[in-house]
PDB file of N, CA and C in Angstrom:
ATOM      1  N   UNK A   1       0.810  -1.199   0.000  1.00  0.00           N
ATOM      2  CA  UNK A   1       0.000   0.000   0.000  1.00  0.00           C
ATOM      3  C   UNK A   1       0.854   1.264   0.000  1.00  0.00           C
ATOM      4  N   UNK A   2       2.502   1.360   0.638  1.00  0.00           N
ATOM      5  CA  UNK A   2       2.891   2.140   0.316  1.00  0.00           C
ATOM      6  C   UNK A   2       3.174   2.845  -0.685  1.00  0.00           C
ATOM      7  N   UNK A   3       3.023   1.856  -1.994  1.00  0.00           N
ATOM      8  CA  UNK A   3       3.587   2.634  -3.283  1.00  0.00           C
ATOM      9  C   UNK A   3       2.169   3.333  -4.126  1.00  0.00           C
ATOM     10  N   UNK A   4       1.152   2.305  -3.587  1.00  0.00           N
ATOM     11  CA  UNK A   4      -0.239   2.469  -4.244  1.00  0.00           C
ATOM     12  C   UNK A   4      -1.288   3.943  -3.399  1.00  0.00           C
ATOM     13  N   UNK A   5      -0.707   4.023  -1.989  1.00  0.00           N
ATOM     14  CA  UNK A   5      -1.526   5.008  -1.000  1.00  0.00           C
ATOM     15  C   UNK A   5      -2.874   4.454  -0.340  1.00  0.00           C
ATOM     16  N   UNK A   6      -3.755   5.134   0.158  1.00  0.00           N
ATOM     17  CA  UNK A   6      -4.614   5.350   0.566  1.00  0.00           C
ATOM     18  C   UNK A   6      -6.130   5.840  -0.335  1.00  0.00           C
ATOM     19  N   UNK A   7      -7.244   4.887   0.289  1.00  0.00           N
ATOM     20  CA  UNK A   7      -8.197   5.622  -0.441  1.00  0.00           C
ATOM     21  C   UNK A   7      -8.865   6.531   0.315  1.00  0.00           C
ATOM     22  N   UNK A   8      -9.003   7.643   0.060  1.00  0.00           N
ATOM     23  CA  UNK A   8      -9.528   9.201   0.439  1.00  0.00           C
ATOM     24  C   UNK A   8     -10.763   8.777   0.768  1.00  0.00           C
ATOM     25  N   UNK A   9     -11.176   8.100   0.009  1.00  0.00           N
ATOM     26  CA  UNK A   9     -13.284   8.120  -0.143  1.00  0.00           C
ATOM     27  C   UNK A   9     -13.707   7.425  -1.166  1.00  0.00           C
ATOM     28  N   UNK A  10     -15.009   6.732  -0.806  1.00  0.00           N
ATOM     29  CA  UNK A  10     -15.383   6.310  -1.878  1.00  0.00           C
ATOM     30  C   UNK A  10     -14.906   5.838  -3.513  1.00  0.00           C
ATOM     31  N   UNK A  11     -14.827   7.305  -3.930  1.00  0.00           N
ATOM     32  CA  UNK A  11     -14.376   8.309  -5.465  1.00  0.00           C
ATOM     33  C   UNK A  11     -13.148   7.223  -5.636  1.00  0.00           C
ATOM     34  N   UNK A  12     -12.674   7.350  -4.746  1.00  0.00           N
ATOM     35  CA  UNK A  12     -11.006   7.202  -4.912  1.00  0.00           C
ATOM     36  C   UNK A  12     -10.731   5.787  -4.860  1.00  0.00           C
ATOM     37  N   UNK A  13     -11.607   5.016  -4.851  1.00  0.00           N
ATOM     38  CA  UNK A  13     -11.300   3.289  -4.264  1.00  0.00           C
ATOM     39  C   UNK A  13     -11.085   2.789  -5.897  1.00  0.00           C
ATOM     40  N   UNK A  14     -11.580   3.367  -6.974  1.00  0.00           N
ATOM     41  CA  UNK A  14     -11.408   2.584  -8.500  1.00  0.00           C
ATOM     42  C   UNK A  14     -10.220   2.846  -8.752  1.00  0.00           C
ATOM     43  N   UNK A  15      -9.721   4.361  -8.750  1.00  0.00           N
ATOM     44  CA  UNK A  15      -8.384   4.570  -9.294  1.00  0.00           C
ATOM     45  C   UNK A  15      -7.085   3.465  -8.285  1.00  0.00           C
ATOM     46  N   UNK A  16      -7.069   3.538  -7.310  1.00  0.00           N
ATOM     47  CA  UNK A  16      -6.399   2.854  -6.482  1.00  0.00           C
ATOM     48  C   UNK A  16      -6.578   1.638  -6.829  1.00  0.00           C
ATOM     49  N   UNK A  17      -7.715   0.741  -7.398  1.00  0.00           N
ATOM     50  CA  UNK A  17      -7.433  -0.653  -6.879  1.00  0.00           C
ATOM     51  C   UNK A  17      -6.851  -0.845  -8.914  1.00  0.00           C
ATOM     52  N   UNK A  18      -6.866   0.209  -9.642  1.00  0.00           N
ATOM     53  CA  UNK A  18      -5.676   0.033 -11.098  1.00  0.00           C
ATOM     54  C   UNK A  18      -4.817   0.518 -10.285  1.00  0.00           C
ATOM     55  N   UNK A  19      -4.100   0.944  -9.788  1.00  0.00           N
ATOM     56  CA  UNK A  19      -2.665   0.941  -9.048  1.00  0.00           C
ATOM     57  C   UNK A  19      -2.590   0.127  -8.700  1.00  0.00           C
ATOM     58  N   UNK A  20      -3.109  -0.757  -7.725  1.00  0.00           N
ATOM     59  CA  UNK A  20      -2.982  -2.295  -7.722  1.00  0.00           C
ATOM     60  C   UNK A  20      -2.447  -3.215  -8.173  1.00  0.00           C
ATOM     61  N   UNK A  21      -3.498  -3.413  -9.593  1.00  0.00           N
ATOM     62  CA  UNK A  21      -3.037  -4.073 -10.532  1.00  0.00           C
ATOM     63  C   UNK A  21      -2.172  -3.785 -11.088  1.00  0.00           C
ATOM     64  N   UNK A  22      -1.720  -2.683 -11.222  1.00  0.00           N
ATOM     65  CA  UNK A  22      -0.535  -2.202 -11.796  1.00  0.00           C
ATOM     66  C   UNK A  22       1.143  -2.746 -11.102  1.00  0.00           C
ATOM     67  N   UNK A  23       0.691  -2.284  -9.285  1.00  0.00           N
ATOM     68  CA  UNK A  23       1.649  -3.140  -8.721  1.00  0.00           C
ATOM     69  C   UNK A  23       1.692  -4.606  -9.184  1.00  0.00           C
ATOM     70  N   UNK A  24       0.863  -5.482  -8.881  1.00  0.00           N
ATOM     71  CA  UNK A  24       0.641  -6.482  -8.833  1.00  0.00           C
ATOM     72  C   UNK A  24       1.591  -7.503 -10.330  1.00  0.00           C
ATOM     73  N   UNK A  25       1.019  -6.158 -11.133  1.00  0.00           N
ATOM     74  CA  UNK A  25       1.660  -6.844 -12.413  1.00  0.00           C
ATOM     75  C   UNK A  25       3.188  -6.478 -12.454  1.00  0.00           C
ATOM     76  N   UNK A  26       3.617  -5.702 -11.849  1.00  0.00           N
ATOM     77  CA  UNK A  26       5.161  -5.124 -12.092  1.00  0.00           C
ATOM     78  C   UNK A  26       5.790  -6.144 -11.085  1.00  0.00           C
ATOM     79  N   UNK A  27       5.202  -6.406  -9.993  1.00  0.00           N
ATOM     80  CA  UNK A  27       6.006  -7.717  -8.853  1.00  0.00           C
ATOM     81  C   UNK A  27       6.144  -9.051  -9.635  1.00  0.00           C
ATOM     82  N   UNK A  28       4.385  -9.175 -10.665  1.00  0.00           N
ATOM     83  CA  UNK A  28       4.884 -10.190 -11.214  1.00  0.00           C
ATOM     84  C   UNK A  28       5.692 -10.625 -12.235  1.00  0.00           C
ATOM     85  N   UNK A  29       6.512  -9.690 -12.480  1.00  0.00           N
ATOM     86  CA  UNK A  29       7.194  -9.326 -13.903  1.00  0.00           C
ATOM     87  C   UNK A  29       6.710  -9.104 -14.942  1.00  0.00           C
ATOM     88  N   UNK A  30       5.472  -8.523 -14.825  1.00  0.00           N
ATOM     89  CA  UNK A  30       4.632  -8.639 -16.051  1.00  0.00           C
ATOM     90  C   UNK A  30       4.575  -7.023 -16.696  1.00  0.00           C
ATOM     91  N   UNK A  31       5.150  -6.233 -16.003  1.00  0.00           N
ATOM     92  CA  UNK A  31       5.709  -4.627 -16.344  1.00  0.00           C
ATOM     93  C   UNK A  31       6.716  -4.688 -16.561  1.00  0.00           C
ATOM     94  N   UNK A  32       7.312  -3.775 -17.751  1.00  0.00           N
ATOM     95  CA  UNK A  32       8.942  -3.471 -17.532  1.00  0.00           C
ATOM     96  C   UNK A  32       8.600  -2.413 -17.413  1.00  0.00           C
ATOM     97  N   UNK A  33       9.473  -1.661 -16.662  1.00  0.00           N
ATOM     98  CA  UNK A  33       9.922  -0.247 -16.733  1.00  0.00           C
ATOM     99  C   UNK A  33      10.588   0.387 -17.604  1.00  0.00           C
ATOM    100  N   UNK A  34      10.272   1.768 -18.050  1.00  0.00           N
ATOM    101  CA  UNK A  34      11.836   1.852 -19.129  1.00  0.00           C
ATOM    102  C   UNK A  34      13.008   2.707 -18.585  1.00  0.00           C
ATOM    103  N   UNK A  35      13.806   2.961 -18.898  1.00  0.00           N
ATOM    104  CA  UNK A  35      14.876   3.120 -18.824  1.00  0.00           C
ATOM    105  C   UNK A  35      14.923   4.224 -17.938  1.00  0.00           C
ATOM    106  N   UNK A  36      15.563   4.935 -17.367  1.00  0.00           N
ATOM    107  CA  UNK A  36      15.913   6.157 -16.578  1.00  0.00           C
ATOM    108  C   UNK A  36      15.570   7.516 -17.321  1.00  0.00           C
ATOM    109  N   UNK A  37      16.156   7.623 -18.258  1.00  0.00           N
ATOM    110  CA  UNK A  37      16.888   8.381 -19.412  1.00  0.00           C
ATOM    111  C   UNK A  37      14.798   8.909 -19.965  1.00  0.00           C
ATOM    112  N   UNK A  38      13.985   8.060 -20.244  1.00  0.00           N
ATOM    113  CA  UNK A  38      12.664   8.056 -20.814  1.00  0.00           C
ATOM    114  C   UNK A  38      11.894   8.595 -19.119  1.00  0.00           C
ATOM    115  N   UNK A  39      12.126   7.663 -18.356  1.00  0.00           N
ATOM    116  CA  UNK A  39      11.148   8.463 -17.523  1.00  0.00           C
ATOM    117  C   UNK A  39      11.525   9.709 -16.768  1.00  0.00           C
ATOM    118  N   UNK A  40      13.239  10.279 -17.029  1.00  0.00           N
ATOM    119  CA  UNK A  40      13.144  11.614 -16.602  1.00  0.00           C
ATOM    120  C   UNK A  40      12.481  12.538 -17.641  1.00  0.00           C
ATOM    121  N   UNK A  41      12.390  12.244 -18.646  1.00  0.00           N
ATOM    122  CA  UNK A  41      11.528  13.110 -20.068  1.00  0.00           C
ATOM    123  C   UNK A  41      10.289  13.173 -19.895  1.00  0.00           C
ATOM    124  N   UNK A  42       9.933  11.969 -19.617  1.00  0.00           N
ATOM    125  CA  UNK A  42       8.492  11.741 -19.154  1.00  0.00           C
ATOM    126  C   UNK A  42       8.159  13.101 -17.965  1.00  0.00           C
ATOM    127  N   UNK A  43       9.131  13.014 -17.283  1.00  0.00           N
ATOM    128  CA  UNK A  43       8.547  14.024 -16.156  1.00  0.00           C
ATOM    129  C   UNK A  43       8.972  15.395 -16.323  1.00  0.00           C
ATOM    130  N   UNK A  44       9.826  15.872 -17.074  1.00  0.00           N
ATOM    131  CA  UNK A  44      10.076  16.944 -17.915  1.00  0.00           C
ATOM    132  C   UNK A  44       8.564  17.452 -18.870  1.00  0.00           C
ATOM    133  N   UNK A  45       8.376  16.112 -19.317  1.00  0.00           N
ATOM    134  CA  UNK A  45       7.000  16.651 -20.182  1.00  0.00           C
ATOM    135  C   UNK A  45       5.780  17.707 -19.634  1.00  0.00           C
ATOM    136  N   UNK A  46       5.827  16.387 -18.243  1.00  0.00           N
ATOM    137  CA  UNK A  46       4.237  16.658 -17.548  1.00  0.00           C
ATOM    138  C   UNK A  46       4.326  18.299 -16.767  1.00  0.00           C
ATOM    139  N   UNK A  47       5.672  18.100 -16.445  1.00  0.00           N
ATOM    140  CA  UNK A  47       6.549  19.725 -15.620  1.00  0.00           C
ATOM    141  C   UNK A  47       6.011  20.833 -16.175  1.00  0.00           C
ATOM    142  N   UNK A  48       6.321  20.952 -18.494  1.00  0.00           N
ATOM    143  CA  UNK A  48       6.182  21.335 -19.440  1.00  0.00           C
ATOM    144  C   UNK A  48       4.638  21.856 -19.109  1.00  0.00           C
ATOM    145  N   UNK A  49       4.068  20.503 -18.869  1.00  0.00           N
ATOM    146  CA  UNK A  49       2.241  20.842 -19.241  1.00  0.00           C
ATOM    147  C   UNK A  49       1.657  21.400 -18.520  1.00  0.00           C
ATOM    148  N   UNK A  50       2.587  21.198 -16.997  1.00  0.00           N
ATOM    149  CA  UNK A  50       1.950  21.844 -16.160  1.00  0.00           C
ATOM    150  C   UNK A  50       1.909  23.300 -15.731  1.00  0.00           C
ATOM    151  N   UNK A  51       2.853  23.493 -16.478  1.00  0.00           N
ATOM    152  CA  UNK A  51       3.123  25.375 -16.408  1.00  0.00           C
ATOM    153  C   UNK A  51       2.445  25.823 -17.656  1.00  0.00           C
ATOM    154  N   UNK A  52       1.881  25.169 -18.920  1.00  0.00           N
ATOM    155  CA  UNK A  52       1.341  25.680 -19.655  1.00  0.00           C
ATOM    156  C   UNK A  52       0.034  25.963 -19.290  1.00  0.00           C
ATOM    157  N   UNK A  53      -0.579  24.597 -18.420  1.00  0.00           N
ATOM    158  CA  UNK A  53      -1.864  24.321 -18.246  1.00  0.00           C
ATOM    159  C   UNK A  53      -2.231  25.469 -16.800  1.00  0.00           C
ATOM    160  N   UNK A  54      -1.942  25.924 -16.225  1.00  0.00           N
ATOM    161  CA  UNK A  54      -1.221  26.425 -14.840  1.00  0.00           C
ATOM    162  C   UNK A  54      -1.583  27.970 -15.744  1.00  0.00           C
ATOM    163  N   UNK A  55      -0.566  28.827 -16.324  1.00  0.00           N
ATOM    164  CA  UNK A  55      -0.318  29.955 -17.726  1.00  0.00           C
ATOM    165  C   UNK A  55      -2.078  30.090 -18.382  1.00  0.00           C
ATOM    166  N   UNK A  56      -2.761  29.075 -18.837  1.00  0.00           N
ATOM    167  CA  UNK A  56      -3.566  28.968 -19.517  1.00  0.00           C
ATOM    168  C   UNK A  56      -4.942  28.982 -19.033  1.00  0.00           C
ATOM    169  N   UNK A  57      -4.775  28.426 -17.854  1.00  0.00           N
ATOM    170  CA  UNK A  57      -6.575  28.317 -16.945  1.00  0.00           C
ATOM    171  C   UNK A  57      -6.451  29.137 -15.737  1.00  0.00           C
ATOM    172  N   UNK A  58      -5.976  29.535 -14.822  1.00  0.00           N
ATOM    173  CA  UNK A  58      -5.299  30.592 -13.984  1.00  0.00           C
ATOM    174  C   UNK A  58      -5.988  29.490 -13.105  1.00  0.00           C
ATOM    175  N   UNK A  59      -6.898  30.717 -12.146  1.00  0.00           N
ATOM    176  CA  UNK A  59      -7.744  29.769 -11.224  1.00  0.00           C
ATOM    177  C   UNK A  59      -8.144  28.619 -11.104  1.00  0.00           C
ATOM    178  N   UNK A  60      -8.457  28.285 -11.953  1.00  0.00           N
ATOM    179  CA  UNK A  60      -9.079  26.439 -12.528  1.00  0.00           C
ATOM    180  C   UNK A  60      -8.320  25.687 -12.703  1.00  0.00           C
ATOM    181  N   UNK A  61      -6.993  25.650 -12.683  1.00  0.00           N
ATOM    182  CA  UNK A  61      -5.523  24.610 -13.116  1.00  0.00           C
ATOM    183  C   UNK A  61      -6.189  23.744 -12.817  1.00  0.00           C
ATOM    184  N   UNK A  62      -6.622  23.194 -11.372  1.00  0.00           N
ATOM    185  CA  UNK A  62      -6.548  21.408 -10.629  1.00  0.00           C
ATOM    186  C   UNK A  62      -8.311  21.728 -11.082  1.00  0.00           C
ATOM    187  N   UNK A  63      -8.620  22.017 -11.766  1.00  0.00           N
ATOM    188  CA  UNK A  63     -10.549  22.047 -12.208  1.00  0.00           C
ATOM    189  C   UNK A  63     -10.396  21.075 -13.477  1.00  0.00           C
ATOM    190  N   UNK A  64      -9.440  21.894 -14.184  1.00  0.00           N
ATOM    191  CA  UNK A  64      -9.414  22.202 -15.864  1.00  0.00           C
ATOM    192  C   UNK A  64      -9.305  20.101 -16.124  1.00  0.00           C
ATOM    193  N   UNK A  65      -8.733  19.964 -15.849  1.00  0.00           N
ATOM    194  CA  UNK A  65      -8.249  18.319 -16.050  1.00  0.00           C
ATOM    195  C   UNK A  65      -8.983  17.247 -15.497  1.00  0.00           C
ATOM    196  N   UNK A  66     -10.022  17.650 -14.869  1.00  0.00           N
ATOM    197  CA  UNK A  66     -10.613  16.035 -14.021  1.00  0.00           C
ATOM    198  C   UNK A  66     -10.946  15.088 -14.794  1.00  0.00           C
ATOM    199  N   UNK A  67     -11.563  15.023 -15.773  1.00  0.00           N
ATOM    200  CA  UNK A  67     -11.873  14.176 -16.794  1.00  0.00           C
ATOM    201  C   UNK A  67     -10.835  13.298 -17.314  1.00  0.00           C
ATOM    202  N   UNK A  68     -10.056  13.984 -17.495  1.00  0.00           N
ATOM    203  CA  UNK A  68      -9.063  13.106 -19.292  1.00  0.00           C
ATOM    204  C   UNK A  68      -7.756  12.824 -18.104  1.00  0.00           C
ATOM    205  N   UNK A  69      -7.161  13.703 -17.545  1.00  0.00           N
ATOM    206  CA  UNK A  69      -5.565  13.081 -16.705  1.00  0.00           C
ATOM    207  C   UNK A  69      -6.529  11.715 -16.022  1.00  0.00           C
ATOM    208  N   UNK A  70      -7.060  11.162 -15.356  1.00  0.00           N
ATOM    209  CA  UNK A  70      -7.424  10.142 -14.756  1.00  0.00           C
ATOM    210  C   UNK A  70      -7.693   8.853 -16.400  1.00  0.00           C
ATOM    211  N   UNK A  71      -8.495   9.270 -17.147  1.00  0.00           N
ATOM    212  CA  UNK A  71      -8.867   8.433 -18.171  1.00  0.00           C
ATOM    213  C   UNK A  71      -7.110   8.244 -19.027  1.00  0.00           C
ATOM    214  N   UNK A  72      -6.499   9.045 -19.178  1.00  0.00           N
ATOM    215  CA  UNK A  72      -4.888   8.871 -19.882  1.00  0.00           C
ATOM    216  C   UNK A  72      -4.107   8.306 -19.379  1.00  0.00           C
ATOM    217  N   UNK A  73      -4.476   8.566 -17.835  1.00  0.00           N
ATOM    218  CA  UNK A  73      -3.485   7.468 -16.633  1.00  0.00           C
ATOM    219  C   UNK A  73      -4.332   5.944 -16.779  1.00  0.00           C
ATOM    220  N   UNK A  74      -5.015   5.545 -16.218  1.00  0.00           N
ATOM    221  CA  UNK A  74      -5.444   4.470 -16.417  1.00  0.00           C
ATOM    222  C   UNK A  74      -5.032   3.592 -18.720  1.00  0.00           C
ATOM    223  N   UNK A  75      -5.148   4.758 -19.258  1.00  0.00           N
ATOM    224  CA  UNK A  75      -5.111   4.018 -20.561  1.00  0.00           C
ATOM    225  C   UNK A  75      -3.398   3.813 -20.416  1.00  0.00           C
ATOM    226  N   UNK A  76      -2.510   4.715 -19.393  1.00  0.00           N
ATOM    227  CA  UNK A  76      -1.320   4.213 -19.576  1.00  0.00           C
ATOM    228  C   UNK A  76      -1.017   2.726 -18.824  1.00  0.00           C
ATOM    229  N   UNK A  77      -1.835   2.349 -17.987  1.00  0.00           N
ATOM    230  CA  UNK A  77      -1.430   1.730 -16.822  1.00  0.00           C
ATOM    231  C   UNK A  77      -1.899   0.166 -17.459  1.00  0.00           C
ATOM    232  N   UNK A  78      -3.326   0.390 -18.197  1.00  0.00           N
ATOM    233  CA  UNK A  78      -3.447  -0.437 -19.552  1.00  0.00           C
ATOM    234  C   UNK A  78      -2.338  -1.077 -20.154  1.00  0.00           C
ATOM    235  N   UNK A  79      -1.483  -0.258 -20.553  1.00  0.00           N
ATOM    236  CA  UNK A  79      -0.098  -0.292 -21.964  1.00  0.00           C
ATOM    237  C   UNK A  79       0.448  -1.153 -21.281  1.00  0.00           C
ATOM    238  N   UNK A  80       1.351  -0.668 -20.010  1.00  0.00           N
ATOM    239  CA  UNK A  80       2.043  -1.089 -19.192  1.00  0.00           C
ATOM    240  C   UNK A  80       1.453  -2.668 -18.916  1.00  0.00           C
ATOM    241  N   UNK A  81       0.787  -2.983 -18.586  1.00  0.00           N
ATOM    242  CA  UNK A  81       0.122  -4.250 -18.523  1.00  0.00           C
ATOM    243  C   UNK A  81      -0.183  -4.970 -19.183  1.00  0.00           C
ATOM    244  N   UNK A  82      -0.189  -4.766 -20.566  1.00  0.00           N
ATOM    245  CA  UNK A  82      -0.100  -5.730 -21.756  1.00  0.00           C
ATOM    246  C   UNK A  82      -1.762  -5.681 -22.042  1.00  0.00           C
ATOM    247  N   UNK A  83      -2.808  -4.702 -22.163  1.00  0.00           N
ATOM    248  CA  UNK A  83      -3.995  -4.575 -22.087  1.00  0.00           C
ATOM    249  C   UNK A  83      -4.083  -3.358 -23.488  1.00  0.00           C
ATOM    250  N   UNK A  84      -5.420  -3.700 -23.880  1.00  0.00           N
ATOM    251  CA  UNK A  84      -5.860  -2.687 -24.842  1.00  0.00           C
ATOM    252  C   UNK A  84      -5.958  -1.548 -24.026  1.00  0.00           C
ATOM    253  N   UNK A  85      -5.677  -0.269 -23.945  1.00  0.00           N
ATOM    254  CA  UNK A  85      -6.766   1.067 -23.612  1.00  0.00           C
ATOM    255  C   UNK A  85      -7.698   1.342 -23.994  1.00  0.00           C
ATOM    256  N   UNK A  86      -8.361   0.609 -25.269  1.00  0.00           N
ATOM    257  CA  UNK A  86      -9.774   0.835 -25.512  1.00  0.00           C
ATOM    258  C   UNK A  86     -10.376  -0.361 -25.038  1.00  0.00           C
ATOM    259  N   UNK A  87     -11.251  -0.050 -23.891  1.00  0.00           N
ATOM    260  CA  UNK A  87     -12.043  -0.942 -23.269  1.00  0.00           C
ATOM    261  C   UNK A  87     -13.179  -1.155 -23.418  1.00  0.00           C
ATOM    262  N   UNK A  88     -14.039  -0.032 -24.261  1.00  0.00           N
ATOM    263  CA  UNK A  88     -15.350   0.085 -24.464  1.00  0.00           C
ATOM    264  C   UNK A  88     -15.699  -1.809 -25.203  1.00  0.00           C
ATOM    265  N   UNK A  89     -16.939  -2.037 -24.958  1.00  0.00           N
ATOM    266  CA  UNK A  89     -17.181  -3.227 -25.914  1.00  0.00           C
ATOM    267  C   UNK A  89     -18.394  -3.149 -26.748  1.00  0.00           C
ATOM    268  N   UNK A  90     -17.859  -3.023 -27.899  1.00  0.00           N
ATOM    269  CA  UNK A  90     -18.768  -2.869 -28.862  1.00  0.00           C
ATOM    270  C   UNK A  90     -19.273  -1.335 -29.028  1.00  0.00           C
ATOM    271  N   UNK A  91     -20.559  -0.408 -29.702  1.00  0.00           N
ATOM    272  CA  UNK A  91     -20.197   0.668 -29.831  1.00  0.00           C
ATOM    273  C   UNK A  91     -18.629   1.280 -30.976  1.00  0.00           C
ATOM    274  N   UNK A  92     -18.349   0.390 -30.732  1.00  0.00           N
ATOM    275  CA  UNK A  92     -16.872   1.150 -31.855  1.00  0.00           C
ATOM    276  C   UNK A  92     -16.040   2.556 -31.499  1.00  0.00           C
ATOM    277  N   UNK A  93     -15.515   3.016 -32.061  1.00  0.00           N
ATOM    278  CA  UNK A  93     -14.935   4.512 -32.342  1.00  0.00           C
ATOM    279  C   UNK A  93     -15.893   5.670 -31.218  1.00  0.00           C
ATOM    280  N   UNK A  94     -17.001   5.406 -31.849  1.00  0.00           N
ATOM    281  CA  UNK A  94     -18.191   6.085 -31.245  1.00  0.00           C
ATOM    282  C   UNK A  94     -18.150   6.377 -29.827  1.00  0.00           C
ATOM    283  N   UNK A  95     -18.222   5.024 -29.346  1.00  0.00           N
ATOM    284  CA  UNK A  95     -18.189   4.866 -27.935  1.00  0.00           C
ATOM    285  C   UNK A  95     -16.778   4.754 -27.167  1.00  0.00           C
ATOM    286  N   UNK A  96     -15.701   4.965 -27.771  1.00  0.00           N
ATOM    287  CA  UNK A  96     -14.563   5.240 -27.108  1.00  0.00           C
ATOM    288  C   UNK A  96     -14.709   6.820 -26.916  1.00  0.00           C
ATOM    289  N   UNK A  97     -15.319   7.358 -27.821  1.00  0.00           N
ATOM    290  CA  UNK A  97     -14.718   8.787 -27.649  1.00  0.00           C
ATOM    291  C   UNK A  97     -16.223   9.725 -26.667  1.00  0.00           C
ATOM    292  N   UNK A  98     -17.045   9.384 -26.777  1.00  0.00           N
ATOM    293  CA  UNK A  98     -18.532   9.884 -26.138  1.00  0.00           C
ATOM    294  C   UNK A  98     -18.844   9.155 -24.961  1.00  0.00           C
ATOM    295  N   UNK A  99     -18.928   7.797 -24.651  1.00  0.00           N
ATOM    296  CA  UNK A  99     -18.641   7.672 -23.388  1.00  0.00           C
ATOM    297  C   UNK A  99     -17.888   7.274 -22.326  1.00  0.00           C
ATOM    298  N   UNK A 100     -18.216   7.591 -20.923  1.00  0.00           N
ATOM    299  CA  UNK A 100     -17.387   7.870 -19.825  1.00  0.00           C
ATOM    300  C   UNK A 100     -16.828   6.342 -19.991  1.00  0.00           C
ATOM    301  N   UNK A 101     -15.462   5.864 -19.054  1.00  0.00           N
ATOM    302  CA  UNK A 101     -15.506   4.915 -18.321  1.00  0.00           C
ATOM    303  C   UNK A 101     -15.307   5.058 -17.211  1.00  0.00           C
ATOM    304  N   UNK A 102     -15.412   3.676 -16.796  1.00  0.00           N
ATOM    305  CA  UNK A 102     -15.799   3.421 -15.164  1.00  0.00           C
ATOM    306  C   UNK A 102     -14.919   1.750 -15.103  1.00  0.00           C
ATOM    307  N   UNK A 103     -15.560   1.338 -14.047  1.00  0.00           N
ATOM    308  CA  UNK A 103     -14.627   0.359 -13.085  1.00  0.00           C
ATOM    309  C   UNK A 103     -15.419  -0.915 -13.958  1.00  0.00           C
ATOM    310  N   UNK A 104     -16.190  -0.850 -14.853  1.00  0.00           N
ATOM    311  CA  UNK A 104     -16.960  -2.364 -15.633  1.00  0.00           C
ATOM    312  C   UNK A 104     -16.159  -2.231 -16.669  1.00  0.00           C
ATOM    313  N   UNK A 105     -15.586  -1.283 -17.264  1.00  0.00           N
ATOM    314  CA  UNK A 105     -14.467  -1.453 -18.821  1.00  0.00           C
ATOM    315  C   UNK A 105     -13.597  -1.835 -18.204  1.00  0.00           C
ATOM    316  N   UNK A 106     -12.855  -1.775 -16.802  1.00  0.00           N
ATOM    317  CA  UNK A 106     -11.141  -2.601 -16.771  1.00  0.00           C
ATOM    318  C   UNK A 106     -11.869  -3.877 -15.771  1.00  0.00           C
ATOM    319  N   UNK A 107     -12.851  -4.369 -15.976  1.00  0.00           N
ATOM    320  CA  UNK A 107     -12.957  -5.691 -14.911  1.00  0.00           C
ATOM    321  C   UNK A 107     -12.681  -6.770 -15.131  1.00  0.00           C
ATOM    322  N   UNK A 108     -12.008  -6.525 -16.899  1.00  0.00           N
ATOM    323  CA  UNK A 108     -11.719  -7.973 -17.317  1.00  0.00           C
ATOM    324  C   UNK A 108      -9.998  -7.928 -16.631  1.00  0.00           C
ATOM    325  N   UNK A 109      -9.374  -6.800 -16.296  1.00  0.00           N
ATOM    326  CA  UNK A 109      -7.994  -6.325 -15.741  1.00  0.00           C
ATOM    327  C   UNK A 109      -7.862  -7.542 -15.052  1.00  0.00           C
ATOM    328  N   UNK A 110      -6.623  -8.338 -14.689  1.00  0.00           N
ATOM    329  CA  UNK A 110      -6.667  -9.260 -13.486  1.00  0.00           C
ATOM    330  C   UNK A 110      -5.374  -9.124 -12.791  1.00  0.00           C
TER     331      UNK A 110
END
């Protein structure tokens, strides 16, 4: 639980239990990590976005994002795990992009 945290409430018990799995799969060797060199860029990027995004919405910074940073994290945590990010079933194109997901698109996750 140290690497995964605490759940705040309710809200917070889906995102946490894909950290989970996410642990779960990296203990079982089933994640690689990449290299040093990629995930300091990686965090250079988000640094990048965050002073744009920060520059760009003033007041609203931690408003502006609730939607999509949670849905982009989970589609990464997907990758990492050897999983599609499009979870929708059936619907097509359509329904990847119009509706929400929730905790029934990753339940096939194990």
């Amino acid at each position: 639980m140290a690497v995964v945290g605490h759940a705040e409430s309710a809200a917070s018990i889906y995102p946490y239990e894909m950290m989970a799995k996410w642990v779960a799969h990296l203990l079982d060797g089933a994640v690689r990590l990449p290299g040093v060199a990629v995930m300091e860029r990686s965090v250079a990027e988000w640094e990048q976005w965050g002073r744009w995004a920060k520059r760009g919405s003033g007041g609203f910074f931690l408003k502006s994002c609730i939607a999509t940073v949670p849905t982009w994290y989970h589609d990464q945590l997907c990758r990492d795990m050897g999983y599609s990010p499009r979870r929708k079933k059936g619907g097509g194109l359509l329904a990847e992009w119009l509706q929400p997901y929730g905790p029934t698109d990753y339940a096939g996750i194990q």
